[in-house]
Each structure stands twice: as structure tokens, then as C-alpha cells.
N, C-alpha and C. Protein backbone atom coordinates (compact mmCIF):
# COMPACT_ATOMS: atom_id res chain seq x y z
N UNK A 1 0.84 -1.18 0.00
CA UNK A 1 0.00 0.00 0.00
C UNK A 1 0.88 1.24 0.00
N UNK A 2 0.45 2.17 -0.57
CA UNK A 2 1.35 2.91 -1.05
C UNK A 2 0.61 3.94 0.09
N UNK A 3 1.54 5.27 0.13
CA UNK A 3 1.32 6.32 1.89
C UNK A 3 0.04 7.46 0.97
N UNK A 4 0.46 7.40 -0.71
CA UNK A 4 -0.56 8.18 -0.69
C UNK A 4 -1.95 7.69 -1.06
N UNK A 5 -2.40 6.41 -1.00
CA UNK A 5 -3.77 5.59 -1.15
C UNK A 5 -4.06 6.08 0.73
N UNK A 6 -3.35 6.08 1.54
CA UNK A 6 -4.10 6.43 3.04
C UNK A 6 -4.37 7.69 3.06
N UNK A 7 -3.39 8.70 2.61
CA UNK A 7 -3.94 10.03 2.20
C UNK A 7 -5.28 10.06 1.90
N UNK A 8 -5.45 9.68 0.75
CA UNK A 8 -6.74 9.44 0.05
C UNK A 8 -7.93 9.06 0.61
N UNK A 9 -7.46 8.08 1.23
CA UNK A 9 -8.77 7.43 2.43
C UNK A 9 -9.35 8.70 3.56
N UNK A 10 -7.79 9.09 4.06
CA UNK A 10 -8.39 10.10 5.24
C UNK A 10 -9.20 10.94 4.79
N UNK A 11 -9.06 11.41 2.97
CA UNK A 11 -8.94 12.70 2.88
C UNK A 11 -11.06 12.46 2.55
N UNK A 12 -11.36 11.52 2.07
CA UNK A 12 -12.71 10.51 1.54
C UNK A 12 -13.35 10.29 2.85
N UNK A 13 -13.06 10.02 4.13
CA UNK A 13 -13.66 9.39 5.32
C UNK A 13 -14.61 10.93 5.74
N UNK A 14 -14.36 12.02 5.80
CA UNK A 14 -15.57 12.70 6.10
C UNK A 14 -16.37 12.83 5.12
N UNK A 15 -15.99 12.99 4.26
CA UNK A 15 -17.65 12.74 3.35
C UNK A 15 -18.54 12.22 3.56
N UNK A 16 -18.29 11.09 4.01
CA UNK A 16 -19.40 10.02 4.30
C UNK A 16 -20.18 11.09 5.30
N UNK A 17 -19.39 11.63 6.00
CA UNK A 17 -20.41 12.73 6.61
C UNK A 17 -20.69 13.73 6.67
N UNK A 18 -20.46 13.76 5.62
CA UNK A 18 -21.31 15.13 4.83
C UNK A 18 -20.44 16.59 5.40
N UNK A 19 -19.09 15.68 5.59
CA UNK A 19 -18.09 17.28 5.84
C UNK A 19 -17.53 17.59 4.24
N UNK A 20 -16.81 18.47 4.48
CA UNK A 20 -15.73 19.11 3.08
C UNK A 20 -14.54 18.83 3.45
N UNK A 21 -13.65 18.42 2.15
CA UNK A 21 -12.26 18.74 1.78
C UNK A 21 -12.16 19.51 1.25
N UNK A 22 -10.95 20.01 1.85
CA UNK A 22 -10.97 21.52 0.54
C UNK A 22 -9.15 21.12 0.44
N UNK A 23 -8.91 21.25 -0.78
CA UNK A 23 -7.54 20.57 -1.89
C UNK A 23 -6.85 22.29 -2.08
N UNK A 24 -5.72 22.43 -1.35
CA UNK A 24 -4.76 23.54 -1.94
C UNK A 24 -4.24 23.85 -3.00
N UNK A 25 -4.40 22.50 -4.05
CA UNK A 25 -3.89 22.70 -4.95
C UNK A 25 -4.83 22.91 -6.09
N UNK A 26 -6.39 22.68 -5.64
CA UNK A 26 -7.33 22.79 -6.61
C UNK A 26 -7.91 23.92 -6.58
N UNK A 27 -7.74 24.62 -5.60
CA UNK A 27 -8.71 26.20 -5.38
C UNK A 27 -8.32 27.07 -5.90
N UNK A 28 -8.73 27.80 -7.10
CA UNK A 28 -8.17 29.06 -7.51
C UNK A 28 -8.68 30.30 -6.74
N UNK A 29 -9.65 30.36 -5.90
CA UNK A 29 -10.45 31.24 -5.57
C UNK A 29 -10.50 30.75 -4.33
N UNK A 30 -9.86 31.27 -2.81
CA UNK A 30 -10.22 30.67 -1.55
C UNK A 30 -11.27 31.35 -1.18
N UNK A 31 -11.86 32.57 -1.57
CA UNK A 31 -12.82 33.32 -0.53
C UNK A 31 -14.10 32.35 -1.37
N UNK A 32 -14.02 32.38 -2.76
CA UNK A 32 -15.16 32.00 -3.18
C UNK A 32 -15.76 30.17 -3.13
N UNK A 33 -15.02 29.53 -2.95
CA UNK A 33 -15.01 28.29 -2.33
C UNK A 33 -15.64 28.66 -1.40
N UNK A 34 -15.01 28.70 -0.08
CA UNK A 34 -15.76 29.17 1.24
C UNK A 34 -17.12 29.74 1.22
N UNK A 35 -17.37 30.61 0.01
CA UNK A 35 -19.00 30.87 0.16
C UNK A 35 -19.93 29.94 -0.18
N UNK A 36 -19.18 29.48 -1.56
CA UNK A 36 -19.58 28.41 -1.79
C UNK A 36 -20.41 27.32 -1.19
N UNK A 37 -19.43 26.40 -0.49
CA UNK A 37 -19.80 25.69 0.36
C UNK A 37 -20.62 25.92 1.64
N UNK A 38 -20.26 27.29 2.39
CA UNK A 38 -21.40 27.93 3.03
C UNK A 38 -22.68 27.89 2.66
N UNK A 39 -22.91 28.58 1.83
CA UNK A 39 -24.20 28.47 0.98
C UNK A 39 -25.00 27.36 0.50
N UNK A 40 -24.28 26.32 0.24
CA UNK A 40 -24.66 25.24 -0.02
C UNK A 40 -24.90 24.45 1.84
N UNK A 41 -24.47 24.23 2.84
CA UNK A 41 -24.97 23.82 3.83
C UNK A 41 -26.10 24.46 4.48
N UNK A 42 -25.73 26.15 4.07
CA UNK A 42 -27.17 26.88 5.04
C UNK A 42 -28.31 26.40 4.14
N UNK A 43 -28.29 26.01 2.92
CA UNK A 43 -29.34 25.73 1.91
C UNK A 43 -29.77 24.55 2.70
N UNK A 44 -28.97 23.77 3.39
CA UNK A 44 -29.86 22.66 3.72
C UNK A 44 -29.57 22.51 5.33
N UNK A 45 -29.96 24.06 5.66
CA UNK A 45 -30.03 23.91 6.99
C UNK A 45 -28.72 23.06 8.07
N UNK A 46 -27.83 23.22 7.80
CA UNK A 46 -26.51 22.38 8.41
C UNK A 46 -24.97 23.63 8.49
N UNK A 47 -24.78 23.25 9.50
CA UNK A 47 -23.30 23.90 9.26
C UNK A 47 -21.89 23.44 8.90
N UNK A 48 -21.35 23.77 7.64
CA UNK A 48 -20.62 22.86 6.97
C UNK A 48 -18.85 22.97 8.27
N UNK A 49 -18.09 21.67 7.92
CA UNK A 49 -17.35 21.63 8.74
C UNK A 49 -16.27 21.13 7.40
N UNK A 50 -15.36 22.20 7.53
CA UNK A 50 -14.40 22.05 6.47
C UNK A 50 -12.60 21.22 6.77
N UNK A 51 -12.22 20.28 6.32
CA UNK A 51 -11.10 20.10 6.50
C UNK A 51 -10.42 20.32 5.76
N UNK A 52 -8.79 20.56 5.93
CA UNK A 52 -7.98 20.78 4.63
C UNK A 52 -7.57 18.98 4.31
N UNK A 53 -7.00 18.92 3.09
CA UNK A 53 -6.60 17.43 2.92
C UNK A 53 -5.14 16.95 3.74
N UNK A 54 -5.22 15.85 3.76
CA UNK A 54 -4.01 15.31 4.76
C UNK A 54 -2.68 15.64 3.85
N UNK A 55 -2.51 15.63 2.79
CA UNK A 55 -1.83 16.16 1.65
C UNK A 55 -1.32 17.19 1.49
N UNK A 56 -1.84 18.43 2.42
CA UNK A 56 -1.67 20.04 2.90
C UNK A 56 -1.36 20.35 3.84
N UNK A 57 -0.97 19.31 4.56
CA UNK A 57 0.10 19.18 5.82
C UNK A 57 -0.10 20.99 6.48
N UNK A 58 -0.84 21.57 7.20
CA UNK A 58 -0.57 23.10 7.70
C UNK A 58 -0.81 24.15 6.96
N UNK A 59 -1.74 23.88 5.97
CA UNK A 59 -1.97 24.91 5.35
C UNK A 59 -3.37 25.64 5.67
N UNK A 60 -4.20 25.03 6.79
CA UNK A 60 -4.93 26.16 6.78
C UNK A 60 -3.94 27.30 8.20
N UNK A 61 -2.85 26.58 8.46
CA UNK A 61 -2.01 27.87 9.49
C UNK A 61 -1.94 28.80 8.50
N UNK A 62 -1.46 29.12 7.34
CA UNK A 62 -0.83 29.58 6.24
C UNK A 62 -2.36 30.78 5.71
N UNK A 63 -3.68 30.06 6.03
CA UNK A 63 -4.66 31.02 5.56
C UNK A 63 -5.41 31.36 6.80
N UNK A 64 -4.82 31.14 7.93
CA UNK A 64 -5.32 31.46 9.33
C UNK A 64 -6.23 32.54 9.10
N UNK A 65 -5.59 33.72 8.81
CA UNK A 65 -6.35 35.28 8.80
C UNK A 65 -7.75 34.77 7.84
N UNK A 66 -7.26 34.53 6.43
CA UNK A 66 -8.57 34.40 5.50
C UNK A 66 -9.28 33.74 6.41
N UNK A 67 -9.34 32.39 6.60
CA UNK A 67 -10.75 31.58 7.33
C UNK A 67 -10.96 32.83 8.46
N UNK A 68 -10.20 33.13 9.79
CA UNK A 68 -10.76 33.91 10.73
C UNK A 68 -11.87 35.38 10.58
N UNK A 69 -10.83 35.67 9.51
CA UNK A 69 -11.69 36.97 9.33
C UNK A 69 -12.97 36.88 8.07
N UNK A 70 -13.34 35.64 7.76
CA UNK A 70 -15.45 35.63 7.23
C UNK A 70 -15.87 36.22 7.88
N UNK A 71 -16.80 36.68 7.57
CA UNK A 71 -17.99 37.04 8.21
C UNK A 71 -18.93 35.97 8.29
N UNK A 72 -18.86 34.88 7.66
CA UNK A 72 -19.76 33.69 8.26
C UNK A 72 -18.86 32.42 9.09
N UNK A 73 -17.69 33.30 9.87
CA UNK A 73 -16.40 32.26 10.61
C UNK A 73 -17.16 31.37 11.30
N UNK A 74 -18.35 31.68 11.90
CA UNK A 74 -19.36 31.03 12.75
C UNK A 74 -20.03 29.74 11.86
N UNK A 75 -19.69 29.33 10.87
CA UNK A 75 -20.32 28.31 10.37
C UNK A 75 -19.41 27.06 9.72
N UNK A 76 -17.94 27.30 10.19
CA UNK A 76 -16.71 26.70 9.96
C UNK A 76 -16.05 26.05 11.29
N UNK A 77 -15.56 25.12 11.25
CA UNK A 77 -14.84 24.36 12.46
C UNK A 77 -13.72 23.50 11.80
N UNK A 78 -12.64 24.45 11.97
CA UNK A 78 -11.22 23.86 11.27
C UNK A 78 -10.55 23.54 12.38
């Protein structure tokens, strides 16, 4: 088994419950993601709970300020 098939797994295991990955290397737009996905949980009444991928080793330290300073910070749990 190769280290990045467990990556993969970790990064797949909240889905199942209906959390988010969010991929550093796929986002061109961090604020607009974030609304994104906001918008899409308040749509169904839930508050989305975002992780970064195991793959991004510290990168939401790196966007600390962006996530803190939303104005919907209250609907995120990193």
C-alpha cells in the first residue's frame, strides 16, 4: 500500500459525513469556495465543517487570517 492511497482514504472518510475537503492545490479562488460551500450547507439547513486534505500538511495555518476573518467564521470548524 502505497502512503498516498491512506492520504486518500483520510482525505474521503468525512464525506461520508457530509463534511468538506478543501484541496490547496485545486482552489483558484479561496474566498469563493468558502461561500460556496457555506451556501450550499445553510441551503440545507446544516453547518458545513471544512477540513484541509491530509496532503496540505498546515496549510490552513498559512490562511489562518482568510478563514478567521469571514464574516460567516461562525459556520466553519477547522
Amino acid at each position: 500500500m502505497k502512503l498516498t492511497d491512506c492520504y486518500l482514504e483520510e482525505d474521503l472518510f468525512p464525506k461520508i459525513f457530509n463534511h468538506a475537503v478543501i484541496y490547496k492545490d485545486k482552489i483558484q479562488n479561496l474566498s469563493q469556495v468558502l461561500s460556496d460551500i457555506t451556501d450550499f450547507y445553510k441551503a440545507k439547513g446544516s453547518r458545513p465543517i471544512i477540513y484541509q486534505s491530509m496532503l496540505d500538511d498546515n496549510w490552513f495555518d498559512e490562511i489562518k487570517d482568510e478563514l478567521a476573518g469571514r464574516a460567516v467564521k461562525e459556520y466553519f470548524k477547522l
